[in-house]
N, C-alpha and C. Protein backbone atom coordinates (compact mmCIF):
# COMPACT_ATOMS: atom_id res chain seq x y z
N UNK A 1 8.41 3.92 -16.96
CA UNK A 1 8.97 4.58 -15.81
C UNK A 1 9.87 3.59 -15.08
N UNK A 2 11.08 3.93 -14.54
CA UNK A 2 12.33 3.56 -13.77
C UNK A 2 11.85 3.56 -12.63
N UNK A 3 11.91 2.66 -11.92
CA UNK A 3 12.08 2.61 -9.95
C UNK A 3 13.43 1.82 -9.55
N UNK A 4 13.86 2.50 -9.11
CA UNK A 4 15.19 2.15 -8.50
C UNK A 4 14.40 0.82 -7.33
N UNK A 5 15.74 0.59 -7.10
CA UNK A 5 15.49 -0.41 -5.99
C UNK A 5 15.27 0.26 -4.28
N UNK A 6 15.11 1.56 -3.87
CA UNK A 6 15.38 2.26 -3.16
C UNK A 6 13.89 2.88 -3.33
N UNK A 7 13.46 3.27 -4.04
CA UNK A 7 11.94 3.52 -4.81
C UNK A 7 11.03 2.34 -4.06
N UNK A 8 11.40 1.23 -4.68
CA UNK A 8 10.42 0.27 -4.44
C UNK A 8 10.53 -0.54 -2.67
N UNK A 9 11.83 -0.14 -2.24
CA UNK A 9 11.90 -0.68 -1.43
C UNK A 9 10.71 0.65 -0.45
N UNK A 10 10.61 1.44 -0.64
CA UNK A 10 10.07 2.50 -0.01
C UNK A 10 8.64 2.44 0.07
N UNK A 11 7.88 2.27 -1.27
CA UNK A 11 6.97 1.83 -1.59
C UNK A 11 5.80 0.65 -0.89
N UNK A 12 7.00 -0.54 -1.01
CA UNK A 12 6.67 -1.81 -0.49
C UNK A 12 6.55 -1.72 1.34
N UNK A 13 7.60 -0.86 1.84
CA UNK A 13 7.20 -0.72 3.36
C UNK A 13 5.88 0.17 3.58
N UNK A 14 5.70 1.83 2.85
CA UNK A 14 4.59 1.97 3.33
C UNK A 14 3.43 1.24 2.81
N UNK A 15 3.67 0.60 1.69
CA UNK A 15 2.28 0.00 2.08
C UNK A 15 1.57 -1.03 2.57
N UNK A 16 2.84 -2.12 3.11
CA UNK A 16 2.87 -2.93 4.18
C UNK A 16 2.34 -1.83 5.66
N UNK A 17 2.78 -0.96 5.94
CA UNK A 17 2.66 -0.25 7.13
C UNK A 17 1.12 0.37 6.80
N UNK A 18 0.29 0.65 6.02
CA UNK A 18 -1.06 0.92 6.01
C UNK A 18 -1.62 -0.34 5.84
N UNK A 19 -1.60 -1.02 5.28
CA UNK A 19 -1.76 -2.57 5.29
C UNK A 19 -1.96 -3.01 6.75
N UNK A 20 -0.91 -3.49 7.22
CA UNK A 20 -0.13 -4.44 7.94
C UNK A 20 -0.17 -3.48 9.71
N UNK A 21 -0.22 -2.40 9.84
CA UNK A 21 0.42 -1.52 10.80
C UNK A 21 1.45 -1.82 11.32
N UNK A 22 1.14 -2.44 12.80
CA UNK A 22 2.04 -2.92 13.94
C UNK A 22 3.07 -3.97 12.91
N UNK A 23 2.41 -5.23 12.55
CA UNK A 23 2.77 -6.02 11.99
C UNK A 23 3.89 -6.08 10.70
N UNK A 24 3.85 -4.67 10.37
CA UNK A 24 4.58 -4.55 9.33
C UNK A 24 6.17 -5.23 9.06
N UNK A 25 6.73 -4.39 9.69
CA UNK A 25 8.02 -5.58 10.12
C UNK A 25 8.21 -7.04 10.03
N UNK A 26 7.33 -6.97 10.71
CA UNK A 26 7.08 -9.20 10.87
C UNK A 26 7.09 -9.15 9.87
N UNK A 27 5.50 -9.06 8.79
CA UNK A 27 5.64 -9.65 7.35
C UNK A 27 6.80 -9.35 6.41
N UNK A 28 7.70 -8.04 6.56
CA UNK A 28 8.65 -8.20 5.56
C UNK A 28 9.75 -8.70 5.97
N UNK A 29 9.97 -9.53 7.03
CA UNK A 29 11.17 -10.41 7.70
C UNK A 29 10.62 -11.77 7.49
N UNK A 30 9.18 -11.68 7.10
CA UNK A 30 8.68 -13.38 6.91
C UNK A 30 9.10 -13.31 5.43
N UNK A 31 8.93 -12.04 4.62
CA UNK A 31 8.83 -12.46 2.83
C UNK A 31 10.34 -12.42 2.87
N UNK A 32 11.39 -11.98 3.50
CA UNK A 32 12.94 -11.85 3.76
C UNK A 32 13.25 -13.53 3.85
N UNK A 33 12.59 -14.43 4.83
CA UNK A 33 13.44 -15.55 5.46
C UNK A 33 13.01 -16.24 4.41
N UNK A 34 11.66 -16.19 3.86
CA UNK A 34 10.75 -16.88 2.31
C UNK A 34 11.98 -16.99 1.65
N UNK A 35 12.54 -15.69 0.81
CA UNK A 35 13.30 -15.95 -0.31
C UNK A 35 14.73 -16.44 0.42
N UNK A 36 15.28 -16.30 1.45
CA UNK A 36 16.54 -16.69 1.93
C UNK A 36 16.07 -18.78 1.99
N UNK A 37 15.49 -18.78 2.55
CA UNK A 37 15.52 -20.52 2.16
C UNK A 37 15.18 -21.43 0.97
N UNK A 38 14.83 -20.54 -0.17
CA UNK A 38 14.37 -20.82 -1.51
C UNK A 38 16.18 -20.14 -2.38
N UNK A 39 16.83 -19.92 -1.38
CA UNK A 39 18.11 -19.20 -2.05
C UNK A 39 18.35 -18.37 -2.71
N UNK A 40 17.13 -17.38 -2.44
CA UNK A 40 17.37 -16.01 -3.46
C UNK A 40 17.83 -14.73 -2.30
N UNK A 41 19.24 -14.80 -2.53
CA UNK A 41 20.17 -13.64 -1.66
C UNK A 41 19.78 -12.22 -2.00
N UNK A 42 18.74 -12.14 -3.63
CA UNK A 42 18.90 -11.25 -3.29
C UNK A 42 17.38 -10.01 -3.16
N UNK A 43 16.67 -11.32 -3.51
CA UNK A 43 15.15 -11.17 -2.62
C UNK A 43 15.51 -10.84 -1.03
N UNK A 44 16.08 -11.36 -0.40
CA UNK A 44 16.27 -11.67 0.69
C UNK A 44 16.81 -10.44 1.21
N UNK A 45 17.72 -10.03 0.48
CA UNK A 45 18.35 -8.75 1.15
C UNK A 45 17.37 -7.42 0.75
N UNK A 46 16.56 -7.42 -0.24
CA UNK A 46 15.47 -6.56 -0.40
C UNK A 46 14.49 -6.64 0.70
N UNK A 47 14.24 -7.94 0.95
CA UNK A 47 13.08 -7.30 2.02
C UNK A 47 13.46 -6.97 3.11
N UNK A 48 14.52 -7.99 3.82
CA UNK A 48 15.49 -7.12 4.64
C UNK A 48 15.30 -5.53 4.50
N UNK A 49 15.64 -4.95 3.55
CA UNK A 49 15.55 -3.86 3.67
C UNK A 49 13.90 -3.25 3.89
N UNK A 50 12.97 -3.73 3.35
CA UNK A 50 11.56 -2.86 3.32
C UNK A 50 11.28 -3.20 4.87
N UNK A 51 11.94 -4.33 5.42
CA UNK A 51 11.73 -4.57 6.93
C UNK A 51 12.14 -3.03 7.97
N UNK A 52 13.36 -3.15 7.35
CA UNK A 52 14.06 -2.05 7.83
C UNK A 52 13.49 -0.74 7.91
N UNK A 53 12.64 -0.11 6.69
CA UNK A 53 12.57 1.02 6.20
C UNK A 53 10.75 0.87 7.14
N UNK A 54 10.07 -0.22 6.90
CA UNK A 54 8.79 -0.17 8.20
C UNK A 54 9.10 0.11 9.51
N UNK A 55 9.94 -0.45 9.85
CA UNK A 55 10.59 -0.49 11.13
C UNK A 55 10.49 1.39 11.36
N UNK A 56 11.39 1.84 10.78
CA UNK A 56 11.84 3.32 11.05
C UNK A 56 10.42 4.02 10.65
N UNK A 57 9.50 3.33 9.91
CA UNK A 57 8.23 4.53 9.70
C UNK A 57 7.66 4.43 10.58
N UNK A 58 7.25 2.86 11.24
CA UNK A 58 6.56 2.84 12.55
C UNK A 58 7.02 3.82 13.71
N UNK A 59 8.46 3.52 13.63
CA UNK A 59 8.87 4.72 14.65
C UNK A 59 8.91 6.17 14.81
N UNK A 60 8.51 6.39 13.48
CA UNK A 60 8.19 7.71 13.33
C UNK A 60 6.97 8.27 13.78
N UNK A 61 6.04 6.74 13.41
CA UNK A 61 4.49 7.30 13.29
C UNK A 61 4.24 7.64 15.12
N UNK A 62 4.88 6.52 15.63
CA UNK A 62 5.05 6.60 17.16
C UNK A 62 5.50 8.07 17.84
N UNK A 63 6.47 8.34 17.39
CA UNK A 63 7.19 9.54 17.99
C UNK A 63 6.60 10.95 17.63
N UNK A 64 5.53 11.05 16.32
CA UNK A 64 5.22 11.63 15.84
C UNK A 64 5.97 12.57 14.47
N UNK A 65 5.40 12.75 13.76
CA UNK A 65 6.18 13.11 12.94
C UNK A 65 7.07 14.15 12.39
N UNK A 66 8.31 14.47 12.12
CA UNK A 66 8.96 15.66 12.59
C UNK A 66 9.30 16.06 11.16
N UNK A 67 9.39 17.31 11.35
CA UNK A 67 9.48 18.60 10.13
C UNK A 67 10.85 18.28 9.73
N UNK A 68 10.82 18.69 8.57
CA UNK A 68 11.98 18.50 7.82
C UNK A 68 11.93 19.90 7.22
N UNK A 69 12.98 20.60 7.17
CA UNK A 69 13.76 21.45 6.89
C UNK A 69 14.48 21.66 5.80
């Protein structure tokens, strides 16, 4: 089976965010700055992103969660 990078990046946030809750963010901006000073641009820009994608679930979970259509 294929997982895109968009797949896994999805993956890796929620389950940092059941994991991790609040914290979620932090740890994938800590595994982000990890590979950015070991020089992997493009580790780095992956977790960047699962940072990103916790970020917006937390805010969801906050706001509650809205129907999709």
């Amino acid at each position: 089976m294929d997982i895109s990078l968009d797949h896994a990046v999805d993956i890796y946030a929620r389950a940092l965010c059941a994991w991790r809750n609040e914290e979620a963010q932090r740890e994938a901006q800590k595994e982000a700055l990890a590979y950015r000073a070991v020089g992997d641009e493009e580790g780095y820009r992956a977790w960047s992103r699962v940072a990103e994608r916790a970020a917006a679930l937390l805010q969801e979970r906050k706001g509650g969660f809205k129907r999709m259509v």
